[in-house]
Each structure stands twice: as structure tokens, then as C-alpha cells.
N, C-alpha and C. Protein backbone atom coordinates (compact mmCIF):
# COMPACT_ATOMS: atom_id res chain seq x y z
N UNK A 1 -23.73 -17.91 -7.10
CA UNK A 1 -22.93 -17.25 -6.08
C UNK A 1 -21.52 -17.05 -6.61
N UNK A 2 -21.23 -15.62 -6.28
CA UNK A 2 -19.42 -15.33 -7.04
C UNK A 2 -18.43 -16.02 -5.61
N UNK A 3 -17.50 -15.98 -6.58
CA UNK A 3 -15.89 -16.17 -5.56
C UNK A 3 -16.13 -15.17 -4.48
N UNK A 4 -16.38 -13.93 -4.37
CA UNK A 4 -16.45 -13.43 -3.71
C UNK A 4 -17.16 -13.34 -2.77
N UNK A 5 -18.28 -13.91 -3.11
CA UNK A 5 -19.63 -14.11 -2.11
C UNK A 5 -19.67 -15.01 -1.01
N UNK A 6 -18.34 -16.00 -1.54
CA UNK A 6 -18.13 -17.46 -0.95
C UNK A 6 -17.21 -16.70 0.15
N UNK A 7 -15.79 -16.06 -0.41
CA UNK A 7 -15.19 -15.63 0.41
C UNK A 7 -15.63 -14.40 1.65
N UNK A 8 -16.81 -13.37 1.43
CA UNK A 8 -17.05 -12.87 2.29
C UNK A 8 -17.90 -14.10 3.51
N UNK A 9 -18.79 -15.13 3.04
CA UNK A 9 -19.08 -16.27 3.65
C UNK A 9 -18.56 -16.13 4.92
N UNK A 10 -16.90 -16.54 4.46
CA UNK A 10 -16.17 -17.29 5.58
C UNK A 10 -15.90 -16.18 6.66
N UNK A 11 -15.92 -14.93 6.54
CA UNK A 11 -15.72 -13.79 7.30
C UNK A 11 -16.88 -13.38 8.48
N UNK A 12 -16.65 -12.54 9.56
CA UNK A 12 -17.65 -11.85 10.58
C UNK A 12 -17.92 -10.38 9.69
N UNK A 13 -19.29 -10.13 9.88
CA UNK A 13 -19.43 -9.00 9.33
C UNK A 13 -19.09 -7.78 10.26
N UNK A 14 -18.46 -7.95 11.15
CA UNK A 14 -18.65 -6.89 12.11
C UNK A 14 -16.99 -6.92 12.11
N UNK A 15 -15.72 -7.93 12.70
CA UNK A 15 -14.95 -7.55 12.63
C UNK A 15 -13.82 -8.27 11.36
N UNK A 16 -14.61 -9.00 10.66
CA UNK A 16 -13.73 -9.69 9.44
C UNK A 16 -12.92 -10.56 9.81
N UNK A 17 -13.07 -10.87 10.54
CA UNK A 17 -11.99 -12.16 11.19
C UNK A 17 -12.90 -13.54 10.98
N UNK A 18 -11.97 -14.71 10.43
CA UNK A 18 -12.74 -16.20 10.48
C UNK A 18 -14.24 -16.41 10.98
N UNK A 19 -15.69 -16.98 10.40
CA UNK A 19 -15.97 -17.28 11.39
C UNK A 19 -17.17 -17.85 10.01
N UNK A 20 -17.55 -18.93 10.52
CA UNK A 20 -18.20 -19.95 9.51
C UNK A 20 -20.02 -20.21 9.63
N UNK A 21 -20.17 -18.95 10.74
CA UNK A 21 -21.62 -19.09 10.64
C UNK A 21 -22.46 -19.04 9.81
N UNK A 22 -21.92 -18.17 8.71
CA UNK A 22 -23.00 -17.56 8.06
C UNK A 22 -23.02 -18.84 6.70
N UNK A 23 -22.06 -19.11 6.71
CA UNK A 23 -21.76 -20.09 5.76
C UNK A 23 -22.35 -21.41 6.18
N UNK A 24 -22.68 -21.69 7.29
CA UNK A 24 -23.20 -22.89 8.08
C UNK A 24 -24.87 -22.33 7.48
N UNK A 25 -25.30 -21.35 7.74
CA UNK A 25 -26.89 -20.37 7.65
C UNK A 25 -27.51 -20.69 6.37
N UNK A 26 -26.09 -20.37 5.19
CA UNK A 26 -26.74 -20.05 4.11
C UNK A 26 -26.65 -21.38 2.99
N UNK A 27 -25.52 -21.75 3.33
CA UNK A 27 -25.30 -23.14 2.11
C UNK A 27 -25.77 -24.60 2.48
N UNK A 28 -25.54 -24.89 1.46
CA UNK A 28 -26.89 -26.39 1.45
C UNK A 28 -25.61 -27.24 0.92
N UNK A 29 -25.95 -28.78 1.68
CA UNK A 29 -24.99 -29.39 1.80
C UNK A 29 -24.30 -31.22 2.16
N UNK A 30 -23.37 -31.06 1.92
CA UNK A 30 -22.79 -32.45 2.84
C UNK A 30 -21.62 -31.85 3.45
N UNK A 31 -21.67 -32.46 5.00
CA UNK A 31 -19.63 -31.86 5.40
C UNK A 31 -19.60 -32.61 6.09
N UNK A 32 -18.26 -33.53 5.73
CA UNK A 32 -17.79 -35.00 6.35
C UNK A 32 -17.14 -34.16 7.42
N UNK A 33 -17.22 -35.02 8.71
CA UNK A 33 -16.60 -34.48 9.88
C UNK A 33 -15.88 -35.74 10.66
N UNK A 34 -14.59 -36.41 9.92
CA UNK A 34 -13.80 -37.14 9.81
C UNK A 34 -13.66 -36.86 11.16
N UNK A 35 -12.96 -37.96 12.71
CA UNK A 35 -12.72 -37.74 13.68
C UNK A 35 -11.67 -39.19 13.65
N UNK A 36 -10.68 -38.54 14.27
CA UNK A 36 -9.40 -39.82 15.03
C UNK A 36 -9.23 -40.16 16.37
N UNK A 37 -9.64 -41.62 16.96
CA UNK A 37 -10.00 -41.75 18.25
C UNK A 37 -8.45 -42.57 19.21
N UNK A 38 -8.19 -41.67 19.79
CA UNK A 38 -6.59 -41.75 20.50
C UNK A 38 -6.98 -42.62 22.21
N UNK A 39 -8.22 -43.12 22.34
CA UNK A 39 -8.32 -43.00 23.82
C UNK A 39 -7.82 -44.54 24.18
N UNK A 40 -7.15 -44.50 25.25
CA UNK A 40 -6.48 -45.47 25.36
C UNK A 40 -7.75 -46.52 25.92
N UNK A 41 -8.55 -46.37 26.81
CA UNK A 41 -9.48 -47.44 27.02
C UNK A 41 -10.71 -47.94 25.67
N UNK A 42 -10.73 -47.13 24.84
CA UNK A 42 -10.96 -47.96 23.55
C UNK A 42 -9.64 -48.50 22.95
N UNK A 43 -9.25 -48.74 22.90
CA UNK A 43 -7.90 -49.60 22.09
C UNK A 43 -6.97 -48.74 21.87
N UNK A 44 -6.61 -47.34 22.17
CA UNK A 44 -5.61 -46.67 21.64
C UNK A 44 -5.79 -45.81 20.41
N UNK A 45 -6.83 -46.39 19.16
CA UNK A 45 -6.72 -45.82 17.63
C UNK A 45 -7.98 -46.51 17.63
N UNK A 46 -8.98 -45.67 16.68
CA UNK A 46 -10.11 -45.16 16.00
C UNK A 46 -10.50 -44.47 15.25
N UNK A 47 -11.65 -44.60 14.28
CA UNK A 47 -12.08 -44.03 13.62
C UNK A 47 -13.13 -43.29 13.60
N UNK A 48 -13.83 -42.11 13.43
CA UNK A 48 -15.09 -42.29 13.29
C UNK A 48 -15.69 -40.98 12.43
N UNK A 49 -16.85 -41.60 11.63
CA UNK A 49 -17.10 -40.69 10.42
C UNK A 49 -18.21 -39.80 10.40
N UNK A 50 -18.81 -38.97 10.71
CA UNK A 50 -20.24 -38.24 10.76
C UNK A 50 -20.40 -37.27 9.18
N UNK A 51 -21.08 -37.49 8.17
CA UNK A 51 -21.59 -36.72 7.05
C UNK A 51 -22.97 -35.90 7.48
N UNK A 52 -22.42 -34.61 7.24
CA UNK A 52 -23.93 -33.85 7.61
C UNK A 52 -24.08 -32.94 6.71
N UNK A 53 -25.81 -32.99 6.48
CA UNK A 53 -26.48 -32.69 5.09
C UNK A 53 -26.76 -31.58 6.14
N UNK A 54 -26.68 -29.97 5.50
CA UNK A 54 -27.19 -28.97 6.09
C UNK A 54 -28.12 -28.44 4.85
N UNK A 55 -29.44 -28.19 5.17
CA UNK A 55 -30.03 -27.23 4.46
C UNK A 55 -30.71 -26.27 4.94
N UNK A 56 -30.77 -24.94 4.35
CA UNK A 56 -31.20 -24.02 4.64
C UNK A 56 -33.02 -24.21 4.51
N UNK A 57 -33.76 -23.33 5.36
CA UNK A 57 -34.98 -23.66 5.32
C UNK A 57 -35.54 -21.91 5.16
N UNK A 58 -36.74 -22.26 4.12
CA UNK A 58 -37.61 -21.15 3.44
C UNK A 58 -38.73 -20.52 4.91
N UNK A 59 -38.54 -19.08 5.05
CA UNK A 59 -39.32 -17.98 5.71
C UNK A 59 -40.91 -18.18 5.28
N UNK A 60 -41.54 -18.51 6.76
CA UNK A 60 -42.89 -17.77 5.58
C UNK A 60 -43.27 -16.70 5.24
N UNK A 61 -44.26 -16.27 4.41
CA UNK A 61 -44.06 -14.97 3.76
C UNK A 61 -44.66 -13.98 5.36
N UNK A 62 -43.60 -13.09 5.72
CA UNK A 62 -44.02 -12.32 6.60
C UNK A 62 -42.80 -12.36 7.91
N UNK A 63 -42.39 -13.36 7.39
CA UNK A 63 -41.57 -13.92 9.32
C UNK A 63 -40.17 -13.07 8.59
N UNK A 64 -39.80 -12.46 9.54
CA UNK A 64 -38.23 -11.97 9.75
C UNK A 64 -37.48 -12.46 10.77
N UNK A 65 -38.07 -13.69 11.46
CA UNK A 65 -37.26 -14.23 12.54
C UNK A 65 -35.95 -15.37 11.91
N UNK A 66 -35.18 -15.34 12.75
CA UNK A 66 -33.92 -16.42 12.38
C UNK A 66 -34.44 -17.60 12.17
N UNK A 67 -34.30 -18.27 11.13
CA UNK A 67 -34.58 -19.93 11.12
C UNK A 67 -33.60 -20.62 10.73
N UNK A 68 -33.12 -21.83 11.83
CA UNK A 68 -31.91 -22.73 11.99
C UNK A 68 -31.83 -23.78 11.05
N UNK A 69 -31.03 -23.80 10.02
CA UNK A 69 -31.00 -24.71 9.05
C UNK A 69 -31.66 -26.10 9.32
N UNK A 70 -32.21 -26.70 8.22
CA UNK A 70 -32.17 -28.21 8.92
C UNK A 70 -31.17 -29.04 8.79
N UNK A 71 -30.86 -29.91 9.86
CA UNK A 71 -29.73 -30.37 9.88
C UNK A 71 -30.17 -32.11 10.07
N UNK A 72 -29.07 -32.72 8.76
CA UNK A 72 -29.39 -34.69 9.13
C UNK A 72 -27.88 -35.22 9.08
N UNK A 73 -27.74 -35.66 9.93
CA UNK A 73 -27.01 -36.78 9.95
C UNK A 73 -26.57 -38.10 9.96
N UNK A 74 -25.68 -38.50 10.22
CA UNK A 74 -25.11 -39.71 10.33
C UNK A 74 -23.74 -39.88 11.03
N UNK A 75 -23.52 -40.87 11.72
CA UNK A 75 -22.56 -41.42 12.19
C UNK A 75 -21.99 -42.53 12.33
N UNK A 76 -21.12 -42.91 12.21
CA UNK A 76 -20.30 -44.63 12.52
C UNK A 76 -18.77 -44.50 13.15
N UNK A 77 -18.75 -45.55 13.84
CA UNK A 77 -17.23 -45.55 14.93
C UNK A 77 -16.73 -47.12 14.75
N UNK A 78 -15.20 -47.09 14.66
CA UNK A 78 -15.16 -47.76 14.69
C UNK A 78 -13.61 -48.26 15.97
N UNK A 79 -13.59 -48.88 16.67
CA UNK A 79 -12.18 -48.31 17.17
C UNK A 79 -11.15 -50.23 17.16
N UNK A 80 -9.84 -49.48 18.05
CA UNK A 80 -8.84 -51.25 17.63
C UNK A 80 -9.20 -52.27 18.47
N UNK A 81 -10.61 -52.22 19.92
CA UNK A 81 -10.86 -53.11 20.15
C UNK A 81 -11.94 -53.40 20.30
N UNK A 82 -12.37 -53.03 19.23
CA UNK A 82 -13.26 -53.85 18.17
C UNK A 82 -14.87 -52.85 18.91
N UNK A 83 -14.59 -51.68 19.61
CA UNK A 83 -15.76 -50.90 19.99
C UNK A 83 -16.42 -50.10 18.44
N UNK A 84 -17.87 -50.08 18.28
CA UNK A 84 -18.54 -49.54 16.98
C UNK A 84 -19.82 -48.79 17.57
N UNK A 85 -19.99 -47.88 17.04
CA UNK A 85 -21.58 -47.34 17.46
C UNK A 85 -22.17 -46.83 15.58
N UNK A 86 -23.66 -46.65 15.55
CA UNK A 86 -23.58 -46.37 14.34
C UNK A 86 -24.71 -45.17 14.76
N UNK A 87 -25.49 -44.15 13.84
CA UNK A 87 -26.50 -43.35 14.73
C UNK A 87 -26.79 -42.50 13.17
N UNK A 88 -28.01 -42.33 13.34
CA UNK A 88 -28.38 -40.95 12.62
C UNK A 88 -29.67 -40.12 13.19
N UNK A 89 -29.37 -38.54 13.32
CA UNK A 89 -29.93 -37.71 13.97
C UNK A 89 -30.60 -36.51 12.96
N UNK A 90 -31.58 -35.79 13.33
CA UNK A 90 -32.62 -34.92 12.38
C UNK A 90 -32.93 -33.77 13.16
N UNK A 91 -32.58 -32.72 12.60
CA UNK A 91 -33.29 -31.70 13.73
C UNK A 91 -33.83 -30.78 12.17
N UNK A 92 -34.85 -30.33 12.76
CA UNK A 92 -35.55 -28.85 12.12
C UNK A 92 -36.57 -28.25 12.33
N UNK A 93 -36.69 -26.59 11.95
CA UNK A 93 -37.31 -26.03 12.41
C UNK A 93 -38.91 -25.73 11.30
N UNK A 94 -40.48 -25.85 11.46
CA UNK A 94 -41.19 -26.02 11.05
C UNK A 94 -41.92 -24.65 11.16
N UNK A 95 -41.37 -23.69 10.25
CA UNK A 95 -41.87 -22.02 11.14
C UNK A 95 -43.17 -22.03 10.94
N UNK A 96 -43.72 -22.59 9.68
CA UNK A 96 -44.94 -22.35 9.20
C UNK A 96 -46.02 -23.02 10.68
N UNK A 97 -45.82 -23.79 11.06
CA UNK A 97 -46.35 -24.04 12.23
C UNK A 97 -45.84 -24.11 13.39
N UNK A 98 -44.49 -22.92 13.81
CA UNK A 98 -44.52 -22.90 15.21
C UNK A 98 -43.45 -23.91 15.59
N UNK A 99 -42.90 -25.05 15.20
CA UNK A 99 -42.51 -26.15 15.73
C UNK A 99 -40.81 -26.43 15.14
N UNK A 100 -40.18 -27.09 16.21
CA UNK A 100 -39.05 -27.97 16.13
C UNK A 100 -39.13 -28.74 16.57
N UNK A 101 -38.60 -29.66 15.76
CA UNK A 101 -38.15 -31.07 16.51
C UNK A 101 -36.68 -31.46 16.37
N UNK A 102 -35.78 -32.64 16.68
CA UNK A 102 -35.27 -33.50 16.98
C UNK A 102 -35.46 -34.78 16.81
N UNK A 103 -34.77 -35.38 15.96
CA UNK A 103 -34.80 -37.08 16.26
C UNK A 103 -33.68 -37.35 16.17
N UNK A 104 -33.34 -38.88 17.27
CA UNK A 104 -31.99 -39.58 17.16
C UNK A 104 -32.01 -40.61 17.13
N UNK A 105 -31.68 -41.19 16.42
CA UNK A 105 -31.68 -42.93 17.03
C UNK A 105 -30.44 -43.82 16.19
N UNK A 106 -29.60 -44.56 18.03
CA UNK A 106 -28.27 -44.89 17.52
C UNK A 106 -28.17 -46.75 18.05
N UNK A 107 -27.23 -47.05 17.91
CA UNK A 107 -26.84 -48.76 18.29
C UNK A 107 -25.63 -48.18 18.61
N UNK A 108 -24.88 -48.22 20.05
CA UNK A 108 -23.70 -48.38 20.42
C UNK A 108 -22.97 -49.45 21.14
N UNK A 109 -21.82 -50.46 20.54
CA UNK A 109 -21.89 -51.73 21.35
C UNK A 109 -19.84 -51.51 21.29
N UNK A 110 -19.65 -50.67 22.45
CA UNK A 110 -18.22 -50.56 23.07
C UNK A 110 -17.48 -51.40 24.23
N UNK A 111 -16.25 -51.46 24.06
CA UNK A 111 -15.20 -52.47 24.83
C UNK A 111 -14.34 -51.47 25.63
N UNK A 112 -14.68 -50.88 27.18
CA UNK A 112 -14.07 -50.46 27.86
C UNK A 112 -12.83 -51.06 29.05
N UNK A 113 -11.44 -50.77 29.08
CA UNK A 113 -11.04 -51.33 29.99
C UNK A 113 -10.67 -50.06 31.24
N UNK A 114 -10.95 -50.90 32.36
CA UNK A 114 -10.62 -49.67 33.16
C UNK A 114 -9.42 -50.32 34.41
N UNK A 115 -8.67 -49.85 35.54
CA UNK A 115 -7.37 -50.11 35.46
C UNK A 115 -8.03 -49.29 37.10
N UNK A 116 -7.59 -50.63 38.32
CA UNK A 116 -8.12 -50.25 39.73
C UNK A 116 -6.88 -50.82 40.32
N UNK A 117 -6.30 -50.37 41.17
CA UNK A 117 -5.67 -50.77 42.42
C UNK A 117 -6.10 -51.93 43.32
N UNK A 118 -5.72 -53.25 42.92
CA UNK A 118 -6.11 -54.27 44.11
C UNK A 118 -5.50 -54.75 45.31
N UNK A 119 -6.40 -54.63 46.48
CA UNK A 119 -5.58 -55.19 47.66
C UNK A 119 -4.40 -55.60 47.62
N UNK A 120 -3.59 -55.24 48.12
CA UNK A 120 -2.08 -56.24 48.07
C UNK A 120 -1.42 -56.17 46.74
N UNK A 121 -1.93 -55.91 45.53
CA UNK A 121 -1.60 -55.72 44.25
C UNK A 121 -1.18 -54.46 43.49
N UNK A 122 -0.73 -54.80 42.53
CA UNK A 122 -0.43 -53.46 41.54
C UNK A 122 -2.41 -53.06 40.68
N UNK A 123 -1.79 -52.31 39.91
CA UNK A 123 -3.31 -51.95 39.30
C UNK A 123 -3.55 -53.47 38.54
N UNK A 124 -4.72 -53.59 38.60
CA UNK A 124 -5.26 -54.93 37.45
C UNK A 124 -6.36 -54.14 36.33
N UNK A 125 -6.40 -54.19 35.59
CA UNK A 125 -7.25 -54.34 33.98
C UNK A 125 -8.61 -55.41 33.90
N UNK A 126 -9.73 -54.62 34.18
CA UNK A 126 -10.61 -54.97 34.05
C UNK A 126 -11.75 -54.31 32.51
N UNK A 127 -11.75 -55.40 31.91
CA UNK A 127 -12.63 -54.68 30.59
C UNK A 127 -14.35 -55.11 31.01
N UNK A 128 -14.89 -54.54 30.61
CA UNK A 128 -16.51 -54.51 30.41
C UNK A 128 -17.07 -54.11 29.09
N UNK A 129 -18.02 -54.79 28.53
CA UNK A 129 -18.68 -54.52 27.37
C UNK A 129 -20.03 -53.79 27.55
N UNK A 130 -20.28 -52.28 26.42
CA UNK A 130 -21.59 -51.92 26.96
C UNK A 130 -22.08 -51.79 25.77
N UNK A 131 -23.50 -51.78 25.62
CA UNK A 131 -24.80 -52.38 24.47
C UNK A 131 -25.53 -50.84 24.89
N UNK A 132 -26.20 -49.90 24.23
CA UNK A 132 -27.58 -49.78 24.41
C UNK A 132 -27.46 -49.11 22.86
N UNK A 133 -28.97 -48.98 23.38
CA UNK A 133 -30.19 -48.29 21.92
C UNK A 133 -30.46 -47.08 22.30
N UNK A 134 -29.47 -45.26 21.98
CA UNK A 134 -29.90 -44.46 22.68
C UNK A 134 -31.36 -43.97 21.57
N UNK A 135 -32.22 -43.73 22.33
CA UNK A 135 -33.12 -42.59 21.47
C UNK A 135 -33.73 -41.46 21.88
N UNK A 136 -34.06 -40.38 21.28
CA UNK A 136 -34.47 -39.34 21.59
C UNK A 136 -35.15 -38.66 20.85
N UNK A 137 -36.44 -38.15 20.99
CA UNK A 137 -37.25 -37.67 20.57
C UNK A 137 -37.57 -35.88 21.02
N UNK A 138 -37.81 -35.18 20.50
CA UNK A 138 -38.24 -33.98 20.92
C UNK A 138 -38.73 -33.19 20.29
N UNK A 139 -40.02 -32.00 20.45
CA UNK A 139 -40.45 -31.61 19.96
C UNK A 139 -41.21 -30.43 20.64
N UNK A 140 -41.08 -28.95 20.11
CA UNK A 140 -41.52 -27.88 21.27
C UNK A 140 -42.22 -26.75 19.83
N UNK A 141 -43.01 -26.09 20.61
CA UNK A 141 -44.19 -25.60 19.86
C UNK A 141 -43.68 -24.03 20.13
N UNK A 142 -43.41 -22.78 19.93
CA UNK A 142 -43.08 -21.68 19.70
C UNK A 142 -44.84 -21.00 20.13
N UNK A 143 -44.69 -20.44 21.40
CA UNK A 143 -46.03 -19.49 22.27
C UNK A 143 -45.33 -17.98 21.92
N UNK A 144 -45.49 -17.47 22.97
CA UNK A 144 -45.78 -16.08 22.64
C UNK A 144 -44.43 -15.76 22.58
N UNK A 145 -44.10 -14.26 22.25
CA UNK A 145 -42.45 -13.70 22.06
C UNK A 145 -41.74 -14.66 21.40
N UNK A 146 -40.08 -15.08 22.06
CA UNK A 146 -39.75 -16.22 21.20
C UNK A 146 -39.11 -17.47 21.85
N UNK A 147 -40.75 -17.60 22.79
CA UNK A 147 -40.47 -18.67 23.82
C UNK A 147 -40.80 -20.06 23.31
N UNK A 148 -40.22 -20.92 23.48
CA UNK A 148 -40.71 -22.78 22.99
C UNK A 148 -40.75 -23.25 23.97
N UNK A 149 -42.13 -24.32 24.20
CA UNK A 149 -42.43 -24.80 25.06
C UNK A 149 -42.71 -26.31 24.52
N UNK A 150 -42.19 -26.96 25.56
CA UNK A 150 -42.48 -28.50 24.36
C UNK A 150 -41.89 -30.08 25.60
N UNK A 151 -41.67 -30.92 24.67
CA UNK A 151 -41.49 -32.46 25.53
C UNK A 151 -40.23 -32.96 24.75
N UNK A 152 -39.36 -33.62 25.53
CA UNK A 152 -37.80 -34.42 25.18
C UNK A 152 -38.52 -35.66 25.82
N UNK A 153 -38.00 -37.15 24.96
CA UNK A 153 -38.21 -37.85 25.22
C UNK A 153 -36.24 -38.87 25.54
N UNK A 154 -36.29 -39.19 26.35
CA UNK A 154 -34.52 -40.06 25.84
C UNK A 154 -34.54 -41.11 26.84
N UNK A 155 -34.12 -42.48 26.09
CA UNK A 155 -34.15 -43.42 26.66
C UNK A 155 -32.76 -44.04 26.28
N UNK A 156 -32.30 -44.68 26.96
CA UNK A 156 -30.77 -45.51 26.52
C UNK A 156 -30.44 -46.66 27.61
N UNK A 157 -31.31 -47.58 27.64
CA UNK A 157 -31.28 -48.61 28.79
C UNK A 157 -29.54 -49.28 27.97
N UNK A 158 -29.19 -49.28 29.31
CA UNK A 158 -27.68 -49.88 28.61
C UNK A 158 -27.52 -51.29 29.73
N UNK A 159 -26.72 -52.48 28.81
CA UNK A 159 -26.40 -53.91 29.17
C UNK A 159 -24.72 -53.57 29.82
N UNK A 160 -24.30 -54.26 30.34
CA UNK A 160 -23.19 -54.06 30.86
C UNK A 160 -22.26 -55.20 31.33
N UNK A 161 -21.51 -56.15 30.55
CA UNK A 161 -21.26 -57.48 30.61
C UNK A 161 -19.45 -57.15 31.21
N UNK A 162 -19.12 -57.98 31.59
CA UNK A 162 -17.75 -57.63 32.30
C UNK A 162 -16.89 -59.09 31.49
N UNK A 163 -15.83 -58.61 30.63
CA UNK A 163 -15.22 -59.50 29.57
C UNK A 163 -13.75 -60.18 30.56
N UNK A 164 -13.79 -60.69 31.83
CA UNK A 164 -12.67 -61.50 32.25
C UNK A 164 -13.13 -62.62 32.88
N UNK A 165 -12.23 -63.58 33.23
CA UNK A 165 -13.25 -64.57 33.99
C UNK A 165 -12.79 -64.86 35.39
N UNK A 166 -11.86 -63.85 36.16
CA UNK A 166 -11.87 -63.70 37.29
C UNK A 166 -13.04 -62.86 38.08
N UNK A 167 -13.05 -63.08 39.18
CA UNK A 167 -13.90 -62.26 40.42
C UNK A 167 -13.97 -61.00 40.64
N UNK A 168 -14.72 -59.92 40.30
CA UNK A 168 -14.15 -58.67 40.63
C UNK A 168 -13.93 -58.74 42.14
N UNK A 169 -12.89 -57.51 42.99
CA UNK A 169 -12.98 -57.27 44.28
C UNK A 169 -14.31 -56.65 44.72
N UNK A 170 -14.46 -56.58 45.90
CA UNK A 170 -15.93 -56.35 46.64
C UNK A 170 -15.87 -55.06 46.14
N UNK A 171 -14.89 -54.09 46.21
CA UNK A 171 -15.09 -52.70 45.77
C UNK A 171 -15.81 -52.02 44.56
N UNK A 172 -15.43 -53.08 43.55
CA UNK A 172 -16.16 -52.94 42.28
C UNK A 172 -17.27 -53.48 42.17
N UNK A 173 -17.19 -54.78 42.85
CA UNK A 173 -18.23 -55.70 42.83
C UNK A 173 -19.75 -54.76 43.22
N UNK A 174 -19.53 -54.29 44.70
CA UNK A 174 -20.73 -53.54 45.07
C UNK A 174 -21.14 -52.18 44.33
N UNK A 175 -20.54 -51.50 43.53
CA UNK A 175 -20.87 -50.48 42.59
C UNK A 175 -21.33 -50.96 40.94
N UNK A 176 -21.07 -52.13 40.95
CA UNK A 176 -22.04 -52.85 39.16
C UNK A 176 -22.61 -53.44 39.68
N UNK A 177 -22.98 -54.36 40.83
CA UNK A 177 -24.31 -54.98 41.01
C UNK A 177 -24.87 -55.15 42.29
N UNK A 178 -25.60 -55.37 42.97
CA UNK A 178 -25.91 -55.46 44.23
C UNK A 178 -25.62 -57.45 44.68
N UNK A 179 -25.68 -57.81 43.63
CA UNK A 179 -25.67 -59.42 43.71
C UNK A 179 -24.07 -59.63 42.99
N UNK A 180 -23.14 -60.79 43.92
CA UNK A 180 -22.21 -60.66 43.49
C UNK A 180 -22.11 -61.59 42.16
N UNK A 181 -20.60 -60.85 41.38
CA UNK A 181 -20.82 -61.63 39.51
C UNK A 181 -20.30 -62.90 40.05
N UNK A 182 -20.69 -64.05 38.72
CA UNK A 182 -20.32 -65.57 38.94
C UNK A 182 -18.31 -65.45 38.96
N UNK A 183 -17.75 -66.30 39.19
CA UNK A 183 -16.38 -66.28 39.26
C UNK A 183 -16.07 -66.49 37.80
């Protein structure tokens, strides 16, 4: 591929202005997608890193339809109080038989604080810790025209531990559990 080939890449063919699709379509790959996490109920400052392998996927002989690169990833987080998730995800398209799928499967174990108005009080700072295992499965079969018909599977049972060792108020109390928490 010339310099030039790269640079029309980055262009729209229609009005020449920016636009990275085709370059997403055609090149095969890794692209780190570095992210900085500012949110104040994770700690303020974070990190988090996703590398994604894009490759382009082969027509069978005959098909002129669009086929969506395959795409794998990865992910990891890390933030300043001490919240981490880690995950890697798969999608692609299987023309030769009709099919796409999807796979995900992550570990996320984050430190939220959240900040309520108490009776008689100023706001108080309540943190909670949350755990789950998201996963997701999916997979849809291509029928007639260029309709897909198919099954998503997603599960993410999440734990939910509350990190102070005072009482929540009844207000909170009755929206995390039906049974009140120990003191």
C-alpha cells in the first residue's frame, strides 16, 4: 500500500473531509485506545487500557455484500480507589455460513461512593463495593434479504457489599435490601 493509499484511507469518498471508516474496513491490526478516568465517585483519577486487533475478513467467492471486520479485544481499569475490571470481547462475521457472533466475558470488582442528604444532617458519604462476572454470548443466522435472526445470551449477577460500619438511613436502607443491614 502507497503513502497515498494510506492518506486517501483517512478521507470520505464523497466529500473528502476526515473520516476513518474505511480505514477501520480495510486495515488489519492493533489500536490501543488509552482512556483517563476523572470520575469523582471512583477516586477522582484512572486508568484504563483497551488494545483492539481489527481484521479484515475474506468474501466468499460470489458475495458482494459488506462484511464487518473481525474485531478482538481486551480491556483493563484501573482507578485511585483501588476500583479494576479486566474483560475481553470477540465479534465476527462467518459469511460463508450465514452467521455472527459475539463473545464477552469480563471480572469487574469497583469502589463506589455516593453522597445522600441525612435527616437533620449535611450530605454523608456512603461507599459500596460491587463484584460481578458480566457475560454475553450471541449469535444470529442471516434468512432471507439482509435480515439476522438469532439469540443474545447476558448474565451479570452482581454482589453489592456496603464499605462503612454505620447504619444506613431507612431511605437507603429500603432500596438495597428488603432486610435491614447489620449496624
Amino acid at each position: 500500500m502507497t503513502k497515498d493509499d494510506r492518506k486517501k484511507m483517512l478521507h470520505d469518498t464523497l466529500d473528502g473531509r476526515l473520516d476513518f471508516s474505511a480505514m477501520i474496513d480495510n486495515t488489519k491490526g492493533f489500536i490501543p485506545v488509552p482512556l483517563i478516568i476523572t470520575e469523582a465517585a471512583l477516586g477522582g483519577f484512572g486508568v484504563a487500557l483497551a488494545p483492539v486487533y481489527i481484521s479484515p475478513q475474506e468474501k466468499p467467492v460470489g458475495d458482494k455484500d459488506y462484511i464487518a471486520p473481525a474485531v478482538t479485544g481486551a480491556f483493563g481499569m484501573y482507578t485511585a480507589n483501588n476500583s479494576w475490571m479486566i474483560g475481553i470481547y470477540r465479534k465476527e462475521v462467518i459469511a460463508k455460513y450465514g452467521l455472527k457472533y459475539k463473545v464477552f466475558l469480563g471480572y469487574i470488582d469497583y469502589n463506589l461512593s455516593y453522597y445522600k442528604e441525612v435527616e437533620n444532617r449535611d450530605d454523608q458519604k456512603f461507599d459500596f463495593n460491587y463484584k460481578t462476572i458480566p457475560v454475553l454470548l450471541s449469535l444470529s443466522k442471516k434468512t432471507f434479504s439482509h435480515l439476522y435472526l438469532g439469540a443474545e445470551y447476558f448474565r451479570s449477577k452482581m454482589t453489592i457489599s456496603p464499605n462503612f460500619d454505620y447504619e444506613l438511613p431507612p431511605i437507603l436502607r429500603s432500596k438495597i435490601s428488603k432486610k435491614p443491614l447489620p449496624p
